[in-house]
Protein backbone atom coordinates (compact mmCIF):
# COMPACT_ATOMS: atom_id res chain seq x y z
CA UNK A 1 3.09 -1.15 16.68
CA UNK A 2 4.03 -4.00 14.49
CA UNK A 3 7.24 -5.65 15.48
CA UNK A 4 8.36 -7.55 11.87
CA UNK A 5 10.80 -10.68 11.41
CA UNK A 6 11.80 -12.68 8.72
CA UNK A 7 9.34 -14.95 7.19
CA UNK A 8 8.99 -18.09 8.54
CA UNK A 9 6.57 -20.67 8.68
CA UNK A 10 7.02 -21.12 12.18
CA UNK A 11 8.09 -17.54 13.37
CA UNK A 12 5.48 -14.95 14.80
CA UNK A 13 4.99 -12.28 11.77
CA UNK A 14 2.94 -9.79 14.34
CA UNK A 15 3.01 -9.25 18.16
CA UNK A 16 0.56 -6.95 19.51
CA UNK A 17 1.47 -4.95 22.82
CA UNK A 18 -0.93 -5.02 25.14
CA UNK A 19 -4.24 -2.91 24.78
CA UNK A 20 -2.86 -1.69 21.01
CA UNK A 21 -5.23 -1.75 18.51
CA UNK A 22 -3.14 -2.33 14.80
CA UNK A 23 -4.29 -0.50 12.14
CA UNK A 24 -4.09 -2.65 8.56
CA UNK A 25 -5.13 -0.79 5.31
CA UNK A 26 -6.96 -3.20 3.47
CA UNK A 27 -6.70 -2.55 -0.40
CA UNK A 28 -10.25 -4.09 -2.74
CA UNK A 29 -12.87 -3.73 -3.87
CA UNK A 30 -16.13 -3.23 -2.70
CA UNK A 31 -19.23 -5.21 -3.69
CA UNK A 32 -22.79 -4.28 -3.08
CA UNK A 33 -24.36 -7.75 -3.22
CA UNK A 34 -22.41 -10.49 -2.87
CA UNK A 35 -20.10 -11.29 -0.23
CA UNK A 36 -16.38 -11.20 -1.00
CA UNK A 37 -13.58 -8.09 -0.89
CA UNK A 38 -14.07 -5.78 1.41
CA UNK A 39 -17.33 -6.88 2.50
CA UNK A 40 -15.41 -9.75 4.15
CA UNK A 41 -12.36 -8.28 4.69
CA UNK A 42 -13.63 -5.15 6.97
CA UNK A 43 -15.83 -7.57 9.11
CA UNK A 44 -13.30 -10.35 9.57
CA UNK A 45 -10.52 -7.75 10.50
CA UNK A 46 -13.00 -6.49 12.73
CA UNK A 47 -13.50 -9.24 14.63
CA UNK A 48 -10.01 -10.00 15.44
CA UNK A 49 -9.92 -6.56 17.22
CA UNK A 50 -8.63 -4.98 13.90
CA UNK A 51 -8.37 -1.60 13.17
CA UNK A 52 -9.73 -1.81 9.43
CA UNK A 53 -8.90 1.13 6.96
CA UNK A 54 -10.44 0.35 3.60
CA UNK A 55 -8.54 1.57 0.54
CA UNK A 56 -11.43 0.89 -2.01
CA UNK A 57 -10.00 0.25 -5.38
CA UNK A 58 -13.41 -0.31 -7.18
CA UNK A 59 -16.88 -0.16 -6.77
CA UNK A 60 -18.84 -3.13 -7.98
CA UNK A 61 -23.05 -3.75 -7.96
CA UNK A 62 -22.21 -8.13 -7.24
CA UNK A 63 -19.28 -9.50 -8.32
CA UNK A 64 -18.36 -10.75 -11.45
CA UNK A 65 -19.91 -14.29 -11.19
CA UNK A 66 -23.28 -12.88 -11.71
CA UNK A 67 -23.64 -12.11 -15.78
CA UNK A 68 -24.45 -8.65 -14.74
CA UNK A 69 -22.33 -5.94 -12.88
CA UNK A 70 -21.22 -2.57 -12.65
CA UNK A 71 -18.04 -1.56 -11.96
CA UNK A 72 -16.52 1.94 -11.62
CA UNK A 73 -12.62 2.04 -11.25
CA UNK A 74 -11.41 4.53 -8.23
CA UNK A 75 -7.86 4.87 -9.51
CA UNK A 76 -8.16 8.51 -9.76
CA UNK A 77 -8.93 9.21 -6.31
CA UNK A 78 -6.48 6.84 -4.59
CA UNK A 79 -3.83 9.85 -4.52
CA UNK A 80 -6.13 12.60 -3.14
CA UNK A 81 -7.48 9.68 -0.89
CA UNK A 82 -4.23 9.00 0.43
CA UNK A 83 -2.56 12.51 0.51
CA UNK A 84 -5.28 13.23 2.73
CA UNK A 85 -4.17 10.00 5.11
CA UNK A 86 -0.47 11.67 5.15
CA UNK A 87 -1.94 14.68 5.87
CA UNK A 88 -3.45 13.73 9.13
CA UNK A 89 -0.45 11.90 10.42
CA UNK A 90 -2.57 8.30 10.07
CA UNK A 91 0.27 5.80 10.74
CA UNK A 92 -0.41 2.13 9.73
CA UNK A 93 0.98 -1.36 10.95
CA UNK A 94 0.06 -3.46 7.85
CA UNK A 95 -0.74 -3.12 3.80
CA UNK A 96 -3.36 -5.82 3.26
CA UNK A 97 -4.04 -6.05 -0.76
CA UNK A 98 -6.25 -7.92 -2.98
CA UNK A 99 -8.74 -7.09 -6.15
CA UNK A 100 -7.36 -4.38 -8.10
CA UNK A 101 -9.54 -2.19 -11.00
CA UNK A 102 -6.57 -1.11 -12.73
CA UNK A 103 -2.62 -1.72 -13.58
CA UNK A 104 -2.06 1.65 -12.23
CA UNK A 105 -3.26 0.82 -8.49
CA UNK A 106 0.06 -1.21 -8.17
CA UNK A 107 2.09 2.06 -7.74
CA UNK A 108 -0.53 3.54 -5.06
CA UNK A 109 0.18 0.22 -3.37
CA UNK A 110 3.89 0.67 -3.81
CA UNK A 111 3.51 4.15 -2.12
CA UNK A 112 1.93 2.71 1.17
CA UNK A 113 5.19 0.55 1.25
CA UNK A 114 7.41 3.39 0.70
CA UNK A 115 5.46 5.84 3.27
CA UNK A 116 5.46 2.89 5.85
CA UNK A 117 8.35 0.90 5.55
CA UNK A 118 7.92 -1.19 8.56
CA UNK A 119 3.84 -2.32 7.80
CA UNK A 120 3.41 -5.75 7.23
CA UNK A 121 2.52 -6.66 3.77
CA UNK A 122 0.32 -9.20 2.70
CA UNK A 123 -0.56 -9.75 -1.08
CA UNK A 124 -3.39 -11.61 -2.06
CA UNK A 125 -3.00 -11.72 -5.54
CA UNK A 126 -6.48 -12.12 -6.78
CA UNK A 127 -6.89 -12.64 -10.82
CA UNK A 128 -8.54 -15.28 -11.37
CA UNK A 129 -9.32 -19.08 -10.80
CA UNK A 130 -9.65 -22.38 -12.66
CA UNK A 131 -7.39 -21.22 -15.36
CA UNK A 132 -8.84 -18.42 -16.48
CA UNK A 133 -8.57 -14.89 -15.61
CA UNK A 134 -11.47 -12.90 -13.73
CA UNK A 135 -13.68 -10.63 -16.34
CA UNK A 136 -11.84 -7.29 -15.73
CA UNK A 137 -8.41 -8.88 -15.71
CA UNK A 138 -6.60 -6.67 -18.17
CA UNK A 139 -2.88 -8.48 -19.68
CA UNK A 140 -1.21 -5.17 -18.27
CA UNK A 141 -2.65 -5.27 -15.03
CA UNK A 142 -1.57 -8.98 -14.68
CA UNK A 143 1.68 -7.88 -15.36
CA UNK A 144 1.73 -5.22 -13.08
CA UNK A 145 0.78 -7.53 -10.15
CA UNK A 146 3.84 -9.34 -10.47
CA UNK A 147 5.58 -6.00 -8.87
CA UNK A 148 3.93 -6.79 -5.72
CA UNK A 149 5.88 -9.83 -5.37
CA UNK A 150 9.01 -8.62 -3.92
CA UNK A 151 8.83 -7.84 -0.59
CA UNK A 152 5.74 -9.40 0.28
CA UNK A 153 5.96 -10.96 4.17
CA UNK A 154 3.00 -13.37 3.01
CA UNK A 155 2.08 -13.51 -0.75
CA UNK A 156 -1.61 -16.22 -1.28
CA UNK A 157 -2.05 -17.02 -4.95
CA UNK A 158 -3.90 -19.76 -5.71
CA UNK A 159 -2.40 -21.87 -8.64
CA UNK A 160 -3.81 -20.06 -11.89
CA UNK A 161 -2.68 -16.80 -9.76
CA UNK A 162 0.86 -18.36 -9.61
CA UNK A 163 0.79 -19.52 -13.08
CA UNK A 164 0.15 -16.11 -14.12
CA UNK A 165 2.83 -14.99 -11.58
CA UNK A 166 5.32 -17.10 -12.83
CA UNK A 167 4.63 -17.91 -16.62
CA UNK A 168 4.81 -21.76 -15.56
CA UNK A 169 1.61 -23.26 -17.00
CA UNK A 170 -1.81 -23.95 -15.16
CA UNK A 171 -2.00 -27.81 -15.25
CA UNK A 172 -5.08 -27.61 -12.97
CA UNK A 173 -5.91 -28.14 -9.08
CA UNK A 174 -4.71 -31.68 -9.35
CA UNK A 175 -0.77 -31.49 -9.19
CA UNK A 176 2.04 -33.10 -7.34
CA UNK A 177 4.12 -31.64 -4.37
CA UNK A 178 6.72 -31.33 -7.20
CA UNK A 179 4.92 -29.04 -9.22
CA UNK A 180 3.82 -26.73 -6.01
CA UNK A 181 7.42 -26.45 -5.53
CA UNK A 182 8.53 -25.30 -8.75
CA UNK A 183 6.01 -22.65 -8.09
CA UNK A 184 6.89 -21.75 -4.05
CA UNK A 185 10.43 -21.70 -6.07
CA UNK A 186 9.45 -19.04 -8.28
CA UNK A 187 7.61 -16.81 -6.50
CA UNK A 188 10.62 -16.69 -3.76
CA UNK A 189 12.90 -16.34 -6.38
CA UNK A 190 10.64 -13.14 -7.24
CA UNK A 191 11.52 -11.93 -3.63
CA UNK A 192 8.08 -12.94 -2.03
CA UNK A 193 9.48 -13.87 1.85
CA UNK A 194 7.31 -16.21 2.33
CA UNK A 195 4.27 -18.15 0.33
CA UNK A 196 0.93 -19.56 0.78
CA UNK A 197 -0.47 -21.38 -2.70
CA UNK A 198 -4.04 -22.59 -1.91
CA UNK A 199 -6.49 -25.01 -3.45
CA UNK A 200 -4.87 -28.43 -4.43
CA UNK A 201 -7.09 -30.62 -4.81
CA UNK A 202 -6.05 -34.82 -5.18
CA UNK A 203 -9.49 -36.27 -7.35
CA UNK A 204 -11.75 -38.53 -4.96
CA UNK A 205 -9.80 -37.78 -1.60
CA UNK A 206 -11.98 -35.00 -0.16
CA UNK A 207 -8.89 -33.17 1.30
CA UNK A 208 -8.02 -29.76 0.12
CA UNK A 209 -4.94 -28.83 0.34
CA UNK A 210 -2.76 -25.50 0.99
CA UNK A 211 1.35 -25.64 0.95
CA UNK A 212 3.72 -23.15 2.79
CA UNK A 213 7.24 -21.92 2.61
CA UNK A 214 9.72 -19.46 3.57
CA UNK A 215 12.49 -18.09 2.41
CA UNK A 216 14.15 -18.14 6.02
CA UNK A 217 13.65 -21.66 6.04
CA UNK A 218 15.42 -22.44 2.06
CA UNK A 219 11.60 -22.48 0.62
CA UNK A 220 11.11 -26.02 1.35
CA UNK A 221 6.87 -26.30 1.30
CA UNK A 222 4.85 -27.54 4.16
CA UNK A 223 1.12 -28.82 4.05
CA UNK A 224 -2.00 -28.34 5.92
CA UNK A 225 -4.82 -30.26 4.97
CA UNK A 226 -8.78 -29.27 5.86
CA UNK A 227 -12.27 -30.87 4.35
CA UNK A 228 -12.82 -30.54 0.64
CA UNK A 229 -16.99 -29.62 0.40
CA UNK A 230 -18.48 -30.93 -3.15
CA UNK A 231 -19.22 -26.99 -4.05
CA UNK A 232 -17.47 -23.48 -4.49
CA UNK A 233 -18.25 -20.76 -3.72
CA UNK A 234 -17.40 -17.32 -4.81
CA UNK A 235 -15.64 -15.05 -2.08
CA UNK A 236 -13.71 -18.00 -0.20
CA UNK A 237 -10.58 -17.07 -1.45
CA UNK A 238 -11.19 -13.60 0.21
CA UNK A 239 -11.92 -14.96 3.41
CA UNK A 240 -9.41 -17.22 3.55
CA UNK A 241 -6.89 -14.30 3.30
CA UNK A 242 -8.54 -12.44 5.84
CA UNK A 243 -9.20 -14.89 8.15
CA UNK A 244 -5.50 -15.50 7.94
CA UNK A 245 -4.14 -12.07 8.22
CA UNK A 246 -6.76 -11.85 10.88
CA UNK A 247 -4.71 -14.64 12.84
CA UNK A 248 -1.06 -13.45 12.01
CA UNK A 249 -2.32 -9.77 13.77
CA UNK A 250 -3.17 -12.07 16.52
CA UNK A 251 0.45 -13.60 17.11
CA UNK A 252 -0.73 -16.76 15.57
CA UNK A 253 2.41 -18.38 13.20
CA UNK A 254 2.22 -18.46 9.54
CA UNK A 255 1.69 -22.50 9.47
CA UNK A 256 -1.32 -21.76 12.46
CA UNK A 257 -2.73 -19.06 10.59
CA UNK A 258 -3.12 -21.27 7.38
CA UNK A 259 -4.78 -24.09 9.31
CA UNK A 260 -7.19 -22.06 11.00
CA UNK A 261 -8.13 -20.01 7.35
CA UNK A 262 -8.98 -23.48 5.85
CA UNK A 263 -11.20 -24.18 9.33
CA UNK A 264 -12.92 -21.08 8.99
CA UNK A 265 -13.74 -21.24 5.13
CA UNK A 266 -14.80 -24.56 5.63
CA UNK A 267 -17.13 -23.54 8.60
CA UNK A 268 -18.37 -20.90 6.70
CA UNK A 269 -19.11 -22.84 2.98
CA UNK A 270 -21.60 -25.06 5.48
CA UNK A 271 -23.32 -21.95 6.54
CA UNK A 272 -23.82 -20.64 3.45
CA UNK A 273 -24.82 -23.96 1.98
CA UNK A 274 -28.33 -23.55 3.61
CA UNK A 275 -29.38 -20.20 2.18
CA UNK A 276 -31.29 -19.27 -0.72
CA UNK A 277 -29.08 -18.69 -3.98
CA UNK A 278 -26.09 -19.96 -2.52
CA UNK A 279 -24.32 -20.66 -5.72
CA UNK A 280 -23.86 -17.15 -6.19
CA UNK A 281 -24.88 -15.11 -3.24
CA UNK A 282 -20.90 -15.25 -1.70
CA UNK A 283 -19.47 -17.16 1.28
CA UNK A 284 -21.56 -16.49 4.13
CA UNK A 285 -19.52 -15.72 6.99
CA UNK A 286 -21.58 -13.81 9.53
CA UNK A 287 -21.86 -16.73 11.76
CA UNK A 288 -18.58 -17.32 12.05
CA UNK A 289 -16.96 -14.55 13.04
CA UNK A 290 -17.23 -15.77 16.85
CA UNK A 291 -14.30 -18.21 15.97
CA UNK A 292 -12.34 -15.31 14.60
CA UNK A 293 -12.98 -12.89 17.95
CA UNK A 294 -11.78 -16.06 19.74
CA UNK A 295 -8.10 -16.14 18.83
CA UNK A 296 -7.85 -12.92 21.37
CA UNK A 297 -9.09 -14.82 23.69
């Protein structure tokens, strides 16, 4: 079972005991073609000897880079779905939560908490990118998202996520350590324990970077630094979540767990450089996933 402490960048979120599988309910969407969601998140998981329970809170054809998609919004079933989990006694060591379809999904994620109080939560706040927010991004379920803040033991926004967050403005990827601050501020001040903004990027360096803090350790941010490739892809932003809750199940610190998310993306965006339709087929992952099984090792 999950053993908790208070966030720190340096402090062990997870210890596993021995042979113990931990079971993580992993809260997104899935997507048909197009790899991102639970399409990484169940595999990744997975890999790191994960006991993966998908809580699917839409159904999607691709995702919403291609001009084309169908979605169909679960909301009405995530009550039966989970009344059924309590049910059967299923007992879970960690709330894992990303793409939502609707402003209502933020109370069935606010029940997990409540039925188990000591899983681990980790809130990728996923609405959008570049300064805008994704297609079926409603203003109310924005709002709503911000009620995942407090309490979360690792909250990932990139920086239009934590603009939206926060109501500070999107001034793009290119920003100082000053302005990351204000945000890490922010979002602590919202009760998030500890933070993870991704995606700075400094024009003409190459370097990508991702910034840390706890509120155990007064919020003060920390950076780790991995290869900036000259494309993006859709779906990285998914896998670097997983990948890192993948290494915090594995005992790995927050500040370890960010480096080896960047590593892994990174990896990963070179893989899926040399297949057909790349721009838009997702991050291509699959031969990665070694690395991940690794950090049992």
């Amino acid at each position: 079972m999950s053993q908790s402490t208070p966030s720190s960048t340096s402090a062990i979120l997870y210890t596993r005991s021995g042979s113990y599988i931990p079971r993580v309910a992993a809260v997104h969407d899935m997507c048909g073609y197009g790899k991102c969601s639970l399409g990484v998140a169940i595999p990744v998981l997975s890999a790191a000897g994960i006991d993966v329970c998908p809580v699917p809170t839409a159904l999607f054809s691709a995702h919403t880079k291609f001009p084309v998609f169908y979605m169909h919004d679960t909301t009405e079933i995530l009550n039966d779905y989970l009344d059924a989990w309590k049910q059967e006694g299923i007992d879970l060591d960690g709330v894992y939560s990303g793409f939502l379809g609707s402003a209502d999904q933020v109370a069935v994620i606010q029940r997990l908490y409540k039925e188990y109080p000591g899983a681990l939560r980790i809130v990728d706040p996923v609405m959008g990118d570049g300064g805008v927010k994704y297609p079926t991004y409603t203003d109310e379920l924005c709002e709503a998202m911000a009620g995942l803040v407090d309490g979360a033991d690792v909250l990932t926004p990139n920086l239009t996520e934590a603009s939206i967050l926060t109501g500070i403005p999107y001034q793009g990827q290119d920003v100082d350590e000053a302005f990351v601050q204000k945000n890490v501020d922010a979002l602590l001040e919202m009760g998030a324990k500890s933070v993870v903004i991704k995606g700075i990027v400094h024009e003409g360096e190459g370097i990508i970077r991702n910034y840390l803090a706890s509120a155990q350790d007064g919020g003060k941010i920390e950076e780790v630094q991995s290869e900036l490739l000259p494309y993006m892809l859709h779906g990285t932003g998914d896998l670097f979540a997983s990948a890192l809750c993948a290494a915090i199940y594995t005992g790995r610190s927050l500040h370890d767990a960010v480096d080896f998310a960047g590593e892994l993306v990174r990896d990963a965006m070179r893989v899926t450089r040399e297949q057909p339709d790349f721009e838009v087929r997702g991050v291509s992952f699959e031969p990665t996933l070694g690395k991940v099984a690794n950090l049992l090792a």
